[in-house]
Protein backbone atom coordinates (compact mmCIF):
# COMPACT_ATOMS: atom_id res chain seq x y z
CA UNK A 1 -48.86 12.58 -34.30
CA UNK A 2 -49.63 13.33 -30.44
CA UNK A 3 -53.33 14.23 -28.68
CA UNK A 4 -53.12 15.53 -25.34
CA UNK A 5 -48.76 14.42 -24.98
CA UNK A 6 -50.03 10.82 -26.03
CA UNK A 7 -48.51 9.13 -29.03
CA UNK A 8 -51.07 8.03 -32.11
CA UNK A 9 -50.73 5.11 -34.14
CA UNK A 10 -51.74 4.75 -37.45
CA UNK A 11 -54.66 2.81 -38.16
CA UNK A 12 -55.34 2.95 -34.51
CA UNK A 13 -57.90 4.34 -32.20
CA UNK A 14 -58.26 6.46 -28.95
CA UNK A 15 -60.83 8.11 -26.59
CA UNK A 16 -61.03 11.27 -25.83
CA UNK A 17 -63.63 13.81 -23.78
CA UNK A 18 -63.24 16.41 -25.59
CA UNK A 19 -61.71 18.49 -28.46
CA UNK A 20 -57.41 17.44 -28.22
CA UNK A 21 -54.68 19.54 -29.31
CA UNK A 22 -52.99 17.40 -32.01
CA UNK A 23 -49.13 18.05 -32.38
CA UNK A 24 -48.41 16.70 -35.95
CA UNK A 25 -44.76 16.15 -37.28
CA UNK A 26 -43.58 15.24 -40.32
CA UNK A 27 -40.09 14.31 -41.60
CA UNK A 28 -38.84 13.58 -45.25
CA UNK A 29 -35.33 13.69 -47.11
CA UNK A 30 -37.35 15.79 -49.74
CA UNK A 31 -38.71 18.96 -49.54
CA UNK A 32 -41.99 18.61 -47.81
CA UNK A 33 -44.87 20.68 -50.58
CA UNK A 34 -48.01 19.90 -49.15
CA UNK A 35 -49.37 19.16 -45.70
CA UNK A 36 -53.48 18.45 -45.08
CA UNK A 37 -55.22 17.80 -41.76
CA UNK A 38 -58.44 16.20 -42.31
CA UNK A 39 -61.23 15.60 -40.43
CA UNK A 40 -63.37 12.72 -41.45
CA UNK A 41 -62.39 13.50 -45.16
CA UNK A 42 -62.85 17.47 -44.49
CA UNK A 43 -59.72 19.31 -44.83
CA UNK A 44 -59.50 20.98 -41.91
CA UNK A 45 -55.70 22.62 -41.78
CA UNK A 46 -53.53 23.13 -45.22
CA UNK A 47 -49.63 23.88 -45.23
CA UNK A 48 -46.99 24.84 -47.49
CA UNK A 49 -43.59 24.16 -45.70
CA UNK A 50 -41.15 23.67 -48.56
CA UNK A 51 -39.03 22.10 -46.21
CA UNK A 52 -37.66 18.53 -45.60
CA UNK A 53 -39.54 18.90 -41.50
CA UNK A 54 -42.38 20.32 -40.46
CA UNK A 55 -44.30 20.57 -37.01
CA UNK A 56 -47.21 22.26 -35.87
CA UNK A 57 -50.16 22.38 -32.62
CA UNK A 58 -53.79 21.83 -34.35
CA UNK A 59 -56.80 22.09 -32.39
CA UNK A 60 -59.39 19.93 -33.97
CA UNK A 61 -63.02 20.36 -33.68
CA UNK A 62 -63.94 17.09 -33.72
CA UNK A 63 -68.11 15.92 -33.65
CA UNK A 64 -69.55 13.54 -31.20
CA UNK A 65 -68.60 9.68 -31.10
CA UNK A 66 -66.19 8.12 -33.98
CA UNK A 67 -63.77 10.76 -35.96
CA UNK A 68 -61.60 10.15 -38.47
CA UNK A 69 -58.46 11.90 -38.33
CA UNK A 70 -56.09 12.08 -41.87
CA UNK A 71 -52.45 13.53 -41.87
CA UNK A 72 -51.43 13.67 -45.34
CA UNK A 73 -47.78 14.79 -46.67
CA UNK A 74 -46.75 15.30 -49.92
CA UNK A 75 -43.51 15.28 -51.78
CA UNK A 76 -42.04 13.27 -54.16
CA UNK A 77 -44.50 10.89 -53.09
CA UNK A 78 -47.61 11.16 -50.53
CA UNK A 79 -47.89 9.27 -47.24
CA UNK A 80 -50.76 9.33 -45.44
CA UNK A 81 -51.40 9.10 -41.43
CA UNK A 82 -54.83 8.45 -40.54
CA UNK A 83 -56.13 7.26 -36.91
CA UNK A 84 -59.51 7.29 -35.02
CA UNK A 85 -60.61 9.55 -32.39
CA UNK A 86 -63.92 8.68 -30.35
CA UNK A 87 -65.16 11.76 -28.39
CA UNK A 88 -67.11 10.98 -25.93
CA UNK A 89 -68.99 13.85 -23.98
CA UNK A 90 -71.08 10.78 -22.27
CA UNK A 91 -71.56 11.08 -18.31
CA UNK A 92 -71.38 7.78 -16.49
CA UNK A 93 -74.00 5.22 -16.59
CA UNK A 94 -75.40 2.65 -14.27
CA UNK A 95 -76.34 -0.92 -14.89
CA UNK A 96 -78.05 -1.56 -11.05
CA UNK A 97 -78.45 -4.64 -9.79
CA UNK A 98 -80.34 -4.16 -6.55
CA UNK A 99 -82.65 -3.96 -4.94
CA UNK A 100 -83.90 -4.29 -9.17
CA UNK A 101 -82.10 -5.19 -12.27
CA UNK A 102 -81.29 -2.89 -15.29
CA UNK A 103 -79.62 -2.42 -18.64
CA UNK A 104 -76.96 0.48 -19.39
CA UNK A 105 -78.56 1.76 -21.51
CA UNK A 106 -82.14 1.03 -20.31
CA UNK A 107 -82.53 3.38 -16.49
CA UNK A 108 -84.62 2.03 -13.63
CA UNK A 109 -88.18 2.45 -13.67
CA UNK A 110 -90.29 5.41 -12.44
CA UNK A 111 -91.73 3.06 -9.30
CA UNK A 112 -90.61 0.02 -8.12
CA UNK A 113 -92.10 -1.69 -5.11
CA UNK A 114 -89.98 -3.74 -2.29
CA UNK A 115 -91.85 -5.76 0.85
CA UNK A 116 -88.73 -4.48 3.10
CA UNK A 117 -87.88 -1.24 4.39
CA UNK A 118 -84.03 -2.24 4.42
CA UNK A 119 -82.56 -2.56 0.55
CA UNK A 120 -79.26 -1.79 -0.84
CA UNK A 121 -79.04 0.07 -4.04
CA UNK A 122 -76.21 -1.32 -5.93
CA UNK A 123 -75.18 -0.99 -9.91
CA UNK A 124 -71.69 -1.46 -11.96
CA UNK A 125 -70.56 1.63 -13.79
CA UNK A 126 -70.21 1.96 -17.74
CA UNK A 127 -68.20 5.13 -18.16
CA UNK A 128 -64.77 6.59 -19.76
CA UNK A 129 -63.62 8.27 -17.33
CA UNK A 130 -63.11 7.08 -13.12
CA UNK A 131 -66.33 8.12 -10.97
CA UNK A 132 -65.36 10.55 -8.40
CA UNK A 133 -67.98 10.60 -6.38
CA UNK A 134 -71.74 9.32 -5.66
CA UNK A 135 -74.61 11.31 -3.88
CA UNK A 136 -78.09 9.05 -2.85
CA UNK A 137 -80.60 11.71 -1.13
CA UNK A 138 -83.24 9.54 -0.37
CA UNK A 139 -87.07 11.53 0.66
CA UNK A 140 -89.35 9.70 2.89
CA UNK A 141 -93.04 11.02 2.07
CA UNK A 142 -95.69 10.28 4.54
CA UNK A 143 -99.37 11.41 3.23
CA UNK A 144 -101.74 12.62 6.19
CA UNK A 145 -105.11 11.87 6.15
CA UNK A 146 -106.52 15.06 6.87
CA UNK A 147 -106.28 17.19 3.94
CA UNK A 148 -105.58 20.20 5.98
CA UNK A 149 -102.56 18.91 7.20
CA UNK A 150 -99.27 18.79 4.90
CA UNK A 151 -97.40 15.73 4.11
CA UNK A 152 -94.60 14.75 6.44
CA UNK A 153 -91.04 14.92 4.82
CA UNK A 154 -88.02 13.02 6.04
CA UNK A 155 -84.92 12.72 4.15
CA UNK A 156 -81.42 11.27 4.12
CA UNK A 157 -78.24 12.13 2.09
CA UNK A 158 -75.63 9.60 1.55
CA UNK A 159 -72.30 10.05 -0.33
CA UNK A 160 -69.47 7.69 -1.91
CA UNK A 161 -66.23 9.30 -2.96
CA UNK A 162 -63.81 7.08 -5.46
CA UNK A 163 -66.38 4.21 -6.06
CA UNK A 164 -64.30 2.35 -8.30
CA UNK A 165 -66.14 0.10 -10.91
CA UNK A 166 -69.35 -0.23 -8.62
CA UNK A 167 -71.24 1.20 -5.50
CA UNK A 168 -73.35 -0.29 -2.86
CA UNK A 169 -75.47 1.48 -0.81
CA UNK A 170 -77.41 0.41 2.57
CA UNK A 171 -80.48 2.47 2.52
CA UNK A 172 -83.23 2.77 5.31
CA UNK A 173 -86.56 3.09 3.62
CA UNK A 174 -89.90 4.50 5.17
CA UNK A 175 -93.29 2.64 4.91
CA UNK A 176 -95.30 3.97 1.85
CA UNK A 177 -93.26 5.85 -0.96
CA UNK A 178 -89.60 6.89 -1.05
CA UNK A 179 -87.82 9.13 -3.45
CA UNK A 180 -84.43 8.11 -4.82
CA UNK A 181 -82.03 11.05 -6.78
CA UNK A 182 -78.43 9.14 -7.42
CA UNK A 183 -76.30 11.59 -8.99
CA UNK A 184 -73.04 9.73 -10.73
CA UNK A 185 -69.92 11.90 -11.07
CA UNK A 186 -67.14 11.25 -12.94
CA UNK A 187 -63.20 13.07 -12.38
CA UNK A 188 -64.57 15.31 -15.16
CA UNK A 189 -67.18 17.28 -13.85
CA UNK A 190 -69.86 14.98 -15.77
CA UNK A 191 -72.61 14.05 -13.86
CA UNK A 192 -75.91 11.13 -14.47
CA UNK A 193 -78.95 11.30 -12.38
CA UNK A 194 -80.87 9.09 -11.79
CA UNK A 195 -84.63 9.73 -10.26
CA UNK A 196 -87.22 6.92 -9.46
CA UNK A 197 -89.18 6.08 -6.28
CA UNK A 198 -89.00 3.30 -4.41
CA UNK A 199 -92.47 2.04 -2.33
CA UNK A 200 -92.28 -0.17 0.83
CA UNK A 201 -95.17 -2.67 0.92
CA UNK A 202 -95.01 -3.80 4.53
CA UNK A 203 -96.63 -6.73 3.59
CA UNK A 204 -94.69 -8.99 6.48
CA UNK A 205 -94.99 -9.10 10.09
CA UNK A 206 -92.86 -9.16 12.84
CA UNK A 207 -90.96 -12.09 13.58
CA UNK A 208 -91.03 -12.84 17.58
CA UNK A 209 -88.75 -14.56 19.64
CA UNK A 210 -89.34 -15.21 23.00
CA UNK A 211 -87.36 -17.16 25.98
CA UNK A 212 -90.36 -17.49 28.93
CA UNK A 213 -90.64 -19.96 31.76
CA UNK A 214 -93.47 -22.58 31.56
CA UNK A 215 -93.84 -21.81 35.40
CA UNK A 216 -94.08 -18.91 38.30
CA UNK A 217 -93.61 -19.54 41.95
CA UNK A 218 -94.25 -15.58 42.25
CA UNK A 219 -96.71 -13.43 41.67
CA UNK A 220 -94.26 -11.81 38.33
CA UNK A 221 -92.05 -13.70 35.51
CA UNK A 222 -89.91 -12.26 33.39
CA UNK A 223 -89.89 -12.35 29.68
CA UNK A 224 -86.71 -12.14 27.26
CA UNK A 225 -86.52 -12.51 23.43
CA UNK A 226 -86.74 -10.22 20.16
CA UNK A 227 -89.21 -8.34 17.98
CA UNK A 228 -87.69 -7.84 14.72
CA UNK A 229 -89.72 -6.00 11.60
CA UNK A 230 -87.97 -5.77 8.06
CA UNK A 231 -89.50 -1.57 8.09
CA UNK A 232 -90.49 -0.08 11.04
CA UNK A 233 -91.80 -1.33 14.84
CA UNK A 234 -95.27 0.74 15.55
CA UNK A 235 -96.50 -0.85 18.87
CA UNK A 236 -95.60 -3.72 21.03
CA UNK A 237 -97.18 -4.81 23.81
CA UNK A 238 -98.09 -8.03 25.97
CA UNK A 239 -101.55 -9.26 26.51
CA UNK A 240 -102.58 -11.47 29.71
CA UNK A 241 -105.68 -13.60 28.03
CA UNK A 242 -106.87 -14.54 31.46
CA UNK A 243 -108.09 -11.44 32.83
CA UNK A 244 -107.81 -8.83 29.20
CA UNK A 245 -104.63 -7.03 30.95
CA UNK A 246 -101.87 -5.98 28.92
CA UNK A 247 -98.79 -4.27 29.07
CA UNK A 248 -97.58 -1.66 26.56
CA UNK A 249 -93.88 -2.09 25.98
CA UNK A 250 -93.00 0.46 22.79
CA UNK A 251 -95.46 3.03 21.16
CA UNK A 252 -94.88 4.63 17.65
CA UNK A 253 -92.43 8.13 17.97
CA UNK A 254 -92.80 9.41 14.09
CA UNK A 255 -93.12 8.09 10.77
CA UNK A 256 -90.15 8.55 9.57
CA UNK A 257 -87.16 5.97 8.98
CA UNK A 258 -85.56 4.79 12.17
CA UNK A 259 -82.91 1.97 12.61
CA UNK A 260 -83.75 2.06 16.36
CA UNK A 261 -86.93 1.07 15.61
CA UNK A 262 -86.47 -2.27 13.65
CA UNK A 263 -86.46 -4.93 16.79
CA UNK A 264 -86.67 -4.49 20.07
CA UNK A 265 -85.67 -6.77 23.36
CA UNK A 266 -88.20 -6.83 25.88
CA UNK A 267 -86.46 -8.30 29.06
């Protein structure tokens, strides 16, 4: 017995995605009286070949998950062929392990907050068949104060083609709430998705590095270093205590994600 071209063994097992064409032969030195195909104990196909070979093409209709599959021949005697197909229909699943942790079978949950606007989304695939492809379309959602103005939208689509076993993602998060749709793919058209939100609690400030001299002989000095932020750079500027004067070096331009505007390098 064959599904799909592929040899069966008896007493064994095989996965399948849907409902196989079984090619069943049978060969005995006595006329052959009696052929059943059964389907977990239903007969399902009956022949009469009165002859010492016999082959036929079955479809069989086979139900979700485990199937038992009977080929029995009688003769003289009866022998009996009997395997297990498992069909599953199942699109692939995610167990994600960043930037939170999950089950297969359990999905992520509806919100989860993160103190950094730079996370990687990353999970290991449970599925049958190969994933083809992954889509991430992450929505940045800024809410305006004035209620006669409409939210601000941003959004960002990022793709993955022949992800093997896992995926990892980089993905550049606004402050506030964030809306995550993963879609999983698999070679066979099935697709999983996925849809939670992700909010950035910019609960961290900016780390500053500066290189300045302890000493002018002029009437200017230059500064060098770093401003790095973990989401988003609004405003920097330098103060001079002695007389309130200050010096505005980079001013907000949107809300929406921005690598540009994670550090900058005043010099």
């Amino acid at each position: 017995m064959t599904v799909d071209g592929e040899p069966l063994t008896n007493s064994g097992e095989r996965i399948v995605l849907e409902d196989p064409t079984a090619n069943v032969s049978v060969e005995s030195s006595d006329p052959i009286d009696l052929i059943e195909i059964r389907v977990n104990g239903e007969i399902r196909n009956s022949y009469r070949p009165d002859n010492r070979s016999f082959e036929q093409s079955v479809s069989l209709a086979l139900d979700p998950n485990e199937n038992t599959v009977e080929v029995i021949a009688r003769g003289d005697s009866v022998s009996t062929f009997k395997t297990t197909l498992t069909k599953n229909t199942a699109a692939p699943r995610v167990r994600y392990t960043s930037p939170f942790s999950t089950t297969v079978l359990g999905g992520p949950e509806n919100e989860t907050n993160v103190s950094s606007g730079q996370v990687t989304l990353a999970g290991d695939f449970h599925t049958v068949s190969e994933v083809d492809r992954v889509q991430i379309e992450r929505t940045h959602i800024v809410e305006t104060e004035d209620k006669n103005e409409d939210n601000q939208t941003d959004r960002k689509l990022y793709r993955i083609t022949d992800p093997g076993d896992s995926f990892s993602q980089d993905l550049l998060l606004g402050n506030g709430k964030n809306e995550i749709v993963a879609r999983y793919t698999d070679t066979n058209g099935r697709t999983n998705t996925d849809s939670f939100d992700l909010i950035v609690d910019d609960a961290t400030d900016p780390n500053i590095t500066l290189n300045t001299p302890d000493k002018s002989y002029t009437d200017s000095v230059r500064i060098r270093g770093e401003i790095r932020d973990e989401t988003k750079l609004d405003r920097v500027a330098i103060n001079r205590t002695s007389n309130n004067a200050s010096q505005v070096l980079l001013t907000s331009s949107g809300t929406e994600p921005n690598r540009e505007r994670l550090s900058y390098m005043p010099c």
